[in-house]
Protein backbone atom coordinates (compact mmCIF):
# COMPACT_ATOMS: atom_id res chain seq x y z
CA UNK A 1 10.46 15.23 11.83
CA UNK A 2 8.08 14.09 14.68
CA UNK A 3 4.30 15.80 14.67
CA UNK A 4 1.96 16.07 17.10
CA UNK A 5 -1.06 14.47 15.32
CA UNK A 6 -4.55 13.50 16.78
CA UNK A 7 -5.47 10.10 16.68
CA UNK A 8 -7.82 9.03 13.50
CA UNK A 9 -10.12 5.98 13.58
CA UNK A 10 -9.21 3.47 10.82
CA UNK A 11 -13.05 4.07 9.59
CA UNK A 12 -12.60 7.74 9.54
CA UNK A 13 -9.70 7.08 7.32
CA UNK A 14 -11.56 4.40 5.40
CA UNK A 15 -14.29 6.38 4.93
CA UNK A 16 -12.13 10.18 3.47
CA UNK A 17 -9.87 7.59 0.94
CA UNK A 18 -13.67 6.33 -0.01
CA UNK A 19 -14.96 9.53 -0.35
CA UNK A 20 -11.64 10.68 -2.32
CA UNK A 21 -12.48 8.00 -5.03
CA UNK A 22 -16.41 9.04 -5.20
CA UNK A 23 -15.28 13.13 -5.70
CA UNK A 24 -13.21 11.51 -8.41
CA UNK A 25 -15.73 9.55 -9.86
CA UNK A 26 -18.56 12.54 -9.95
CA UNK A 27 -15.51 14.88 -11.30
CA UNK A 28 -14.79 12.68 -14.37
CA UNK A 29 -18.33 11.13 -14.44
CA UNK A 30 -17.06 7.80 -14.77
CA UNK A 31 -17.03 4.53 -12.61
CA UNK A 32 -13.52 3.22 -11.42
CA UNK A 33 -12.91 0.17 -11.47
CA UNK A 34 -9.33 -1.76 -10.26
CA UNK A 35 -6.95 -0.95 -10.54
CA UNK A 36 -7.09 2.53 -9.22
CA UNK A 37 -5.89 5.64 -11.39
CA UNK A 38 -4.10 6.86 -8.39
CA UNK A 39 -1.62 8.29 -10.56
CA UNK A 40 -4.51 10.95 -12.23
CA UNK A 41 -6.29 11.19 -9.31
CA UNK A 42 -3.05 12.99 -7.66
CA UNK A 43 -1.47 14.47 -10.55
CA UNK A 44 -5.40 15.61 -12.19
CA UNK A 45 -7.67 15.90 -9.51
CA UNK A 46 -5.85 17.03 -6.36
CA UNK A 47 -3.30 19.20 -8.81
CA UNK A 48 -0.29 17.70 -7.20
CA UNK A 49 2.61 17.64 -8.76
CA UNK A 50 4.65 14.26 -9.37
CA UNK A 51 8.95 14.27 -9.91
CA UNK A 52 11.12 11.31 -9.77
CA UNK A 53 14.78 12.42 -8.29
CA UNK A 54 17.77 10.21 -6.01
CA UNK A 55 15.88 10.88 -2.75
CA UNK A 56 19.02 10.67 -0.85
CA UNK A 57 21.07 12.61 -3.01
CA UNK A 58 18.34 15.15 -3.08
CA UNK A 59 18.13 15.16 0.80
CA UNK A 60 22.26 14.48 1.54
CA UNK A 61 21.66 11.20 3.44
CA UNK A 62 23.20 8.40 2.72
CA UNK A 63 21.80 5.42 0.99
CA UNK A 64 22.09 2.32 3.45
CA UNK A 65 25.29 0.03 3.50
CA UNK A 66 22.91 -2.56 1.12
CA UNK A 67 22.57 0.41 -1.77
CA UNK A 68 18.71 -0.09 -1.73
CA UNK A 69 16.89 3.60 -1.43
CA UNK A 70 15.31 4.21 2.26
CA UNK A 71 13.85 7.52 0.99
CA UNK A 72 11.07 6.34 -1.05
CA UNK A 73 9.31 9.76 -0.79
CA UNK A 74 8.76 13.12 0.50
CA UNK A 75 5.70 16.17 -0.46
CA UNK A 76 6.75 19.24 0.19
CA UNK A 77 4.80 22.55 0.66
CA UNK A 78 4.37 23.76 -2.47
CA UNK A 79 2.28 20.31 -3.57
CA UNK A 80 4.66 18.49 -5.58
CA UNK A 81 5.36 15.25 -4.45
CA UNK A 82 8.63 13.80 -5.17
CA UNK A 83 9.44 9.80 -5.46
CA UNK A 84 12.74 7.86 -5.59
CA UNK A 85 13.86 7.15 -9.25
CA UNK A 86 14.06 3.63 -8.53
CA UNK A 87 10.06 3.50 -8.66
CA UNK A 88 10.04 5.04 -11.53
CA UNK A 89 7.54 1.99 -13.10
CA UNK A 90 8.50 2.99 -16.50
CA UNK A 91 12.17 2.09 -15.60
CA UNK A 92 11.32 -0.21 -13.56
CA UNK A 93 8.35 -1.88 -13.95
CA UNK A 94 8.52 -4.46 -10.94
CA UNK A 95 8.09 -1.85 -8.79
CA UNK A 96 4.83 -0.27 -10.32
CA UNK A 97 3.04 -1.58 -7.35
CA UNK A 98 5.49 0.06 -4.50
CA UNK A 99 5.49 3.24 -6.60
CA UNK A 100 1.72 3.44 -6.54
CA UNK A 101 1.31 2.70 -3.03
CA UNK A 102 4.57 5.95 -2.50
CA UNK A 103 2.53 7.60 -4.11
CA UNK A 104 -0.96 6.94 -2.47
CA UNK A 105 0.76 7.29 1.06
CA UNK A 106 1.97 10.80 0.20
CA UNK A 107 -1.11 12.61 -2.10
CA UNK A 108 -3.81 10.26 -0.80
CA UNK A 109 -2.78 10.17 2.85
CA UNK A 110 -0.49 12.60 3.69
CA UNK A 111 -1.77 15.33 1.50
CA UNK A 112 -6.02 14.62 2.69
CA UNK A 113 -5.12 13.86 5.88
CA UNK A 114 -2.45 15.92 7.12
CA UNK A 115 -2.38 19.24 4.58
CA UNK A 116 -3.32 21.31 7.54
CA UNK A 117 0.28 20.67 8.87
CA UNK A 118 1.93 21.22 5.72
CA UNK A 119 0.00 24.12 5.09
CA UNK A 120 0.87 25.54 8.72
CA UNK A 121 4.67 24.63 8.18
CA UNK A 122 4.70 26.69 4.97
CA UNK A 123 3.20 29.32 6.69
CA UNK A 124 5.83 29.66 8.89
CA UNK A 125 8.69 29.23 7.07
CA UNK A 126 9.94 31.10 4.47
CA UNK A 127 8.56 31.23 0.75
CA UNK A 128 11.98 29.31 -0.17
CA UNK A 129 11.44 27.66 2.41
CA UNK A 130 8.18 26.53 1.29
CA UNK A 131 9.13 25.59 -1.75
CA UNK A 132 12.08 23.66 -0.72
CA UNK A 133 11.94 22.06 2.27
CA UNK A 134 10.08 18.88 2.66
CA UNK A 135 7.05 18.77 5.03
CA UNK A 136 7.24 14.54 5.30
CA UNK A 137 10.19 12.50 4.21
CA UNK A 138 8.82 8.51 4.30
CA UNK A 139 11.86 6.20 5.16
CA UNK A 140 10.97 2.52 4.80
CA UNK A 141 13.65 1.85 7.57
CA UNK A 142 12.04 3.73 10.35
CA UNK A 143 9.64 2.60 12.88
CA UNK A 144 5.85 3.86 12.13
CA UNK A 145 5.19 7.50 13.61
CA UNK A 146 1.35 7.68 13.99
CA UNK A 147 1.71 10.20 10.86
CA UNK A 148 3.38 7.62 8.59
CA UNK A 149 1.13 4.70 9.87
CA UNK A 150 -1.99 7.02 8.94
CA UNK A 151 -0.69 7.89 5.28
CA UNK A 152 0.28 3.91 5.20
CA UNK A 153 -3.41 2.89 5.94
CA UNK A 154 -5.04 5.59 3.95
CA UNK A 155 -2.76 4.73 0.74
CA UNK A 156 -4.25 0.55 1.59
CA UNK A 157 -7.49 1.82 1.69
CA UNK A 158 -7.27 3.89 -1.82
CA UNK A 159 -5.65 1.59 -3.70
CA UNK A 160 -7.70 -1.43 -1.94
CA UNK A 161 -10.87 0.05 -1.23
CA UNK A 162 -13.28 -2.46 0.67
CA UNK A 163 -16.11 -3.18 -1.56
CA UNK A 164 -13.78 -3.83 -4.31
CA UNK A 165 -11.81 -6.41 -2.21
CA UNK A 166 -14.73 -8.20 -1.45
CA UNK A 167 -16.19 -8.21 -4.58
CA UNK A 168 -12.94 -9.88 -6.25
CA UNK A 169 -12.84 -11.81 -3.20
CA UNK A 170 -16.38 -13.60 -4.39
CA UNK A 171 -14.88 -13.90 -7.85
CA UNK A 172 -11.64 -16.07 -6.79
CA UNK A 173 -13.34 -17.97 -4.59
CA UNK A 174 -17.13 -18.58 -5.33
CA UNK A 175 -17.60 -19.81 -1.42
CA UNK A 176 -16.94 -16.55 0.09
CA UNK A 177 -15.35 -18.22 2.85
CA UNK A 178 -12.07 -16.65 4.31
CA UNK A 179 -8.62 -18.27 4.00
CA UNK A 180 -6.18 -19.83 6.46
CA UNK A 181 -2.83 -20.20 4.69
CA UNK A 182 -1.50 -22.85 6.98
CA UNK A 183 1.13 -25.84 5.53
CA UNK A 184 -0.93 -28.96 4.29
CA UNK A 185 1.85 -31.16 5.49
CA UNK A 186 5.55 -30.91 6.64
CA UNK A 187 8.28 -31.86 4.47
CA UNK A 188 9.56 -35.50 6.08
CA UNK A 189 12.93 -36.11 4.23
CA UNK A 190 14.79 -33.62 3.32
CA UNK A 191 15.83 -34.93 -0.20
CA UNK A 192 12.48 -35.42 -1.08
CA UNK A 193 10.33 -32.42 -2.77
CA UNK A 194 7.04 -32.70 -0.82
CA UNK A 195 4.77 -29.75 -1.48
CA UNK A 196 4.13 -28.17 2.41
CA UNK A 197 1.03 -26.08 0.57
CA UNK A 198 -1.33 -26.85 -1.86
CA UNK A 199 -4.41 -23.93 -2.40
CA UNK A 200 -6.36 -23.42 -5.31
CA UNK A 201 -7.09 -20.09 -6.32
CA UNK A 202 -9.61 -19.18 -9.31
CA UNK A 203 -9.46 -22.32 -11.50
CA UNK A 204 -5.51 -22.39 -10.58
CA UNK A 205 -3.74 -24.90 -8.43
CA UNK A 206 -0.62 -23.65 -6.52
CA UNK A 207 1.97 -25.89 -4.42
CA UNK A 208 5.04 -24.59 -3.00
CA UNK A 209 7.06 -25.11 0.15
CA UNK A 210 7.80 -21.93 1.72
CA UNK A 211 5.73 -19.85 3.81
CA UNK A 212 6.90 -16.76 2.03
CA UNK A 213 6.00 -18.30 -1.58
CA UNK A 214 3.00 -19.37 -0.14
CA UNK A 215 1.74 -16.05 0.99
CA UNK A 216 3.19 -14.54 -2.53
CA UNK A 217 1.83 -16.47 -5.08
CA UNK A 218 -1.66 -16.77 -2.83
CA UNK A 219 -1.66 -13.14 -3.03
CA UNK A 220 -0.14 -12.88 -6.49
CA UNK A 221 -3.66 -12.83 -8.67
CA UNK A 222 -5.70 -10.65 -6.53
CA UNK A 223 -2.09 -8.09 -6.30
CA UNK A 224 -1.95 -8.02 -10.12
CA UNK A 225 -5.49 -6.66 -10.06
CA UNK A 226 -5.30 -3.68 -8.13
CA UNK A 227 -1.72 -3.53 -9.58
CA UNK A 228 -0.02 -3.41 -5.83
CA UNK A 229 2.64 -5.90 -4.46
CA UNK A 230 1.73 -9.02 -3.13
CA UNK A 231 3.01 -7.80 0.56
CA UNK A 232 0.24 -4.70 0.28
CA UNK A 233 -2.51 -6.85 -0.74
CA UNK A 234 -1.42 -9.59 2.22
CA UNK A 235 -1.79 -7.02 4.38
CA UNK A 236 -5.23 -5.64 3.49
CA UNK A 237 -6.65 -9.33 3.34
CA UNK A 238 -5.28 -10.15 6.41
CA UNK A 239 -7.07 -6.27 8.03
CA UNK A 240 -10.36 -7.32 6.59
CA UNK A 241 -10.37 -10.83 8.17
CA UNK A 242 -10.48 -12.97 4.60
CA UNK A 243 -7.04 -14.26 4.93
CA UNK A 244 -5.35 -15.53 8.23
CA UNK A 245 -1.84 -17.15 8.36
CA UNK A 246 -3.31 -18.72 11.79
CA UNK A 247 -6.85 -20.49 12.09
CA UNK A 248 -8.82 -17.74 14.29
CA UNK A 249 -9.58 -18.95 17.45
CA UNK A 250 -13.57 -19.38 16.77
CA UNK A 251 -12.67 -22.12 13.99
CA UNK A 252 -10.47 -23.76 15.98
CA UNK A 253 -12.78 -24.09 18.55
CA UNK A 254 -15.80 -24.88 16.34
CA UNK A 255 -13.51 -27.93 14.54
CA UNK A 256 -13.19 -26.43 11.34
């Protein structure tokens, strides 16, 4: 379902997911704090409406050979939004964090940034059509169209906002200094546990051997604040330049 859609600087979209969460805050008169009520600020605020349903089923595609969903979710053009039932966080609560971040891609992103398409699709089309016939179906499997990648960045930036990153940021690590989550030491003998990181995060000490638990259980404390996975919250440390998995080149040359 390929779009023609104009190119959007990442602070244009930084700025509309910030400006989403201040209309939200003057409409309830309250202060949000992490995590984000994405779930009310769709569902109350931008009157979408939220259904959980077999994606594939829904859409006749096949699940892949693995049985893991590849529709994770679609909004169609009467506003209702609907999400794979394996999301669902009340069945499943280890995926809260990928359902909120479904659901931020398609009413935060999708919905602010590209409604003008939907709305010009549904003009065209029948009003069964409408109704019926999803305007963007998200597949996990497929390479990033620049719609998909917008929706993806918007969703980080509403869930993730900046100031609030920063802020907890200060409050895990006092020195404000940015992160390079590189090994301490290589394993030398391979029937020997040797710790390859060691990294202490709040008041918390964490060793661990792989780079993947590294990066997850690094990430773990700041992802169960904004209630996101640890992969989503990797991602927007590693955008905002506190958390490299390579020293940048200006330490490296400076000799720290």
């Amino acid at each position: 379902m390929s779009r023609i859609v104009p190119y959007l600087a990442e602070e244009a979209i930084e700025r509309d997911a910030a400006s989403l969460i201040a209309e939200y805050e003057h409409a309830r008169g309250v202060t949000i704090e992490p995590p984000i009520p994405v779930e009310d600020i769709v569902e109350k605020y931008l009157k979408l409406r939220i259904e959980f349903d077999d994606m594939h089923a829904r859409h006749n595609i096949p699940r892949p050979s693995n049985g893991q969903p590849d529709i994770l979710g679609a909004i169609y053009g009467d506003g209702s939004i609907f999400i794979d039932e394996s999301l669902d966080p009340e069945e499943n609560p280890a995926r809260e964090g990928r359902y909120r971040f479904t659901l931020a891609h398609e009413g935060g992103g999708h919905w602010r940034l590209h409604q003008h398409l939907i709305v010009q699709d549904t003009l065209q089309a029948s009003f069964l059509d409408a109704a019926s016939e999803p305007k963007f179906i998200c597949r996990s499997s497929e390479a990033k169209e620049r719609v998909e990648w917008q929706a993806d960045f918007y969703a980080s930036c509403l869930l993730m906002p900046r100031k609030m990153i920063f802020a907890a940021w200060d409050e895990f690590f006092p020195d404000r200094k940015q992160r390079v989550l590189q090994p301490e030491h290589q394993v030398e003998h391979g029937f020997v546990e040797v710790p390859k990181y060691r990294f202490v995060i709040g008041s918390q000490v964490v060793e661990c051997e792989t780079d993947n638990d590294a990066l997850e259980r690094f990430c773990w404390p700041l992802a169960e604040r904004f209630t996101v996975s640890p992969i989503a919250i990797s991602i927007r440390l590693e955008k905002l330049g506190l958390l490299h998995r390579v020293a940048p080149l200006q330490r490296l040359l400076a000799g720290k």
